[in-house]
Protein backbone atom coordinates (compact mmCIF):
# COMPACT_ATOMS: atom_id res chain seq x y z
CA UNK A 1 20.09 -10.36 -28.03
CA UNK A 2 18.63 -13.42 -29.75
CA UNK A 3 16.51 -12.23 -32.43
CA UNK A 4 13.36 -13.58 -33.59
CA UNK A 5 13.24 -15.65 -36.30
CA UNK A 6 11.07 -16.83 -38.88
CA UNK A 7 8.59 -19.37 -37.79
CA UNK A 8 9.54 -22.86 -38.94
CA UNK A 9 12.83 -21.80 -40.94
CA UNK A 10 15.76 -23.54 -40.62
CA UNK A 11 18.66 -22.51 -39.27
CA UNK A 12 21.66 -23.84 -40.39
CA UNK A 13 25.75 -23.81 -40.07
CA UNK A 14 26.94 -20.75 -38.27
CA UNK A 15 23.55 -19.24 -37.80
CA UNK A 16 22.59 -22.37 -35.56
CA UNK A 17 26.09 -22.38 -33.50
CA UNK A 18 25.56 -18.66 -32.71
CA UNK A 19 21.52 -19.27 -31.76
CA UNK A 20 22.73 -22.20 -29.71
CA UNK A 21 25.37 -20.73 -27.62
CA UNK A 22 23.17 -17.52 -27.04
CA UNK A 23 19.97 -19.51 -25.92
CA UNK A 24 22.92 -21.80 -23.79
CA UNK A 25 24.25 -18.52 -22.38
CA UNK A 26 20.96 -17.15 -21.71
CA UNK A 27 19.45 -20.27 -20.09
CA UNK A 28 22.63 -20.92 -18.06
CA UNK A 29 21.64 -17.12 -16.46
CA UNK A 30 18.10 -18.32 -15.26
CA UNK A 31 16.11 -18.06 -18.38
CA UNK A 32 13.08 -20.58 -18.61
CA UNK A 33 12.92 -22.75 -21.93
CA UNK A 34 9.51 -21.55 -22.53
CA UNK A 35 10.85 -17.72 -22.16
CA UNK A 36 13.42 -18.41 -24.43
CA UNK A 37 11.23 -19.30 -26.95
CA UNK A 38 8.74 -17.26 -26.67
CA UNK A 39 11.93 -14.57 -27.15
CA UNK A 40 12.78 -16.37 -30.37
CA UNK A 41 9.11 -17.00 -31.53
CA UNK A 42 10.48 -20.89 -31.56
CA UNK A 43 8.86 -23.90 -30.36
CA UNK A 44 9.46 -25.05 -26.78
CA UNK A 45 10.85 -28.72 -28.48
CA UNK A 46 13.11 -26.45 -31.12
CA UNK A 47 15.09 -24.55 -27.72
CA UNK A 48 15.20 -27.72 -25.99
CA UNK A 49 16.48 -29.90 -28.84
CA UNK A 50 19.14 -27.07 -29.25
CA UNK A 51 20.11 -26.75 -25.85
CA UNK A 52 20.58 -30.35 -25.58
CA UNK A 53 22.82 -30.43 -28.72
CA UNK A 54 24.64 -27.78 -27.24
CA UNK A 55 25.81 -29.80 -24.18
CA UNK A 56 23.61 -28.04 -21.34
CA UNK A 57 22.90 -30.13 -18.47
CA UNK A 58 18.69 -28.87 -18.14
CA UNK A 59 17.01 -27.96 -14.89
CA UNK A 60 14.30 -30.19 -13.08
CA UNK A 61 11.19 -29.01 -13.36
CA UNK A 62 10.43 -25.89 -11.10
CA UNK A 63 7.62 -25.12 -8.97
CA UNK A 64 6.62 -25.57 -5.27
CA UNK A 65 7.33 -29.28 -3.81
CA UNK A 66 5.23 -31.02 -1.23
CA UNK A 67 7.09 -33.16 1.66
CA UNK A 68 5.95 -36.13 2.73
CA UNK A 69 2.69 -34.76 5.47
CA UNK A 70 3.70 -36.50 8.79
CA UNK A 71 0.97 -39.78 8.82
CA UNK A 72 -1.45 -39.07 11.97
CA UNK A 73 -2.31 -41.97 14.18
């Protein structure tokens, strides 16, 4: 379980490398970014900076997409 953290602390060495592979593991199950760090009490930039750094490849954007509406004559 990723555990909240101080607001704005920094985390460091092995601290980081443990954060970072359980937000990784965690968002590689379905977890949202914005879940994740509302879980850590992070900012959404802090998880996605991490994640990044961590070598995830990210999601696209979620959400219901529209196809192209046949054109009427």
């Amino acid at each position: 379980m990723v555990e909240t953290l101080k607001k704005g602390s920094r985390v460091t060495g092995s601290a980081r490398e443990k954060l970072a592979a359980d937000l990784k593991k965690k968002y590689d199950a379905g977890a949202s970014i914005r879940a994740l760090a509302e879980e850590t009490g992070r900012s959404y930039g802090f998880v996605h900076r991490m994640l990044t750094e961590s070598g995830v490849v990210l999601r696209g954007r979620g959400g219901a997409t529209r196809g192209k509406k046949a054109a009427s004559a």
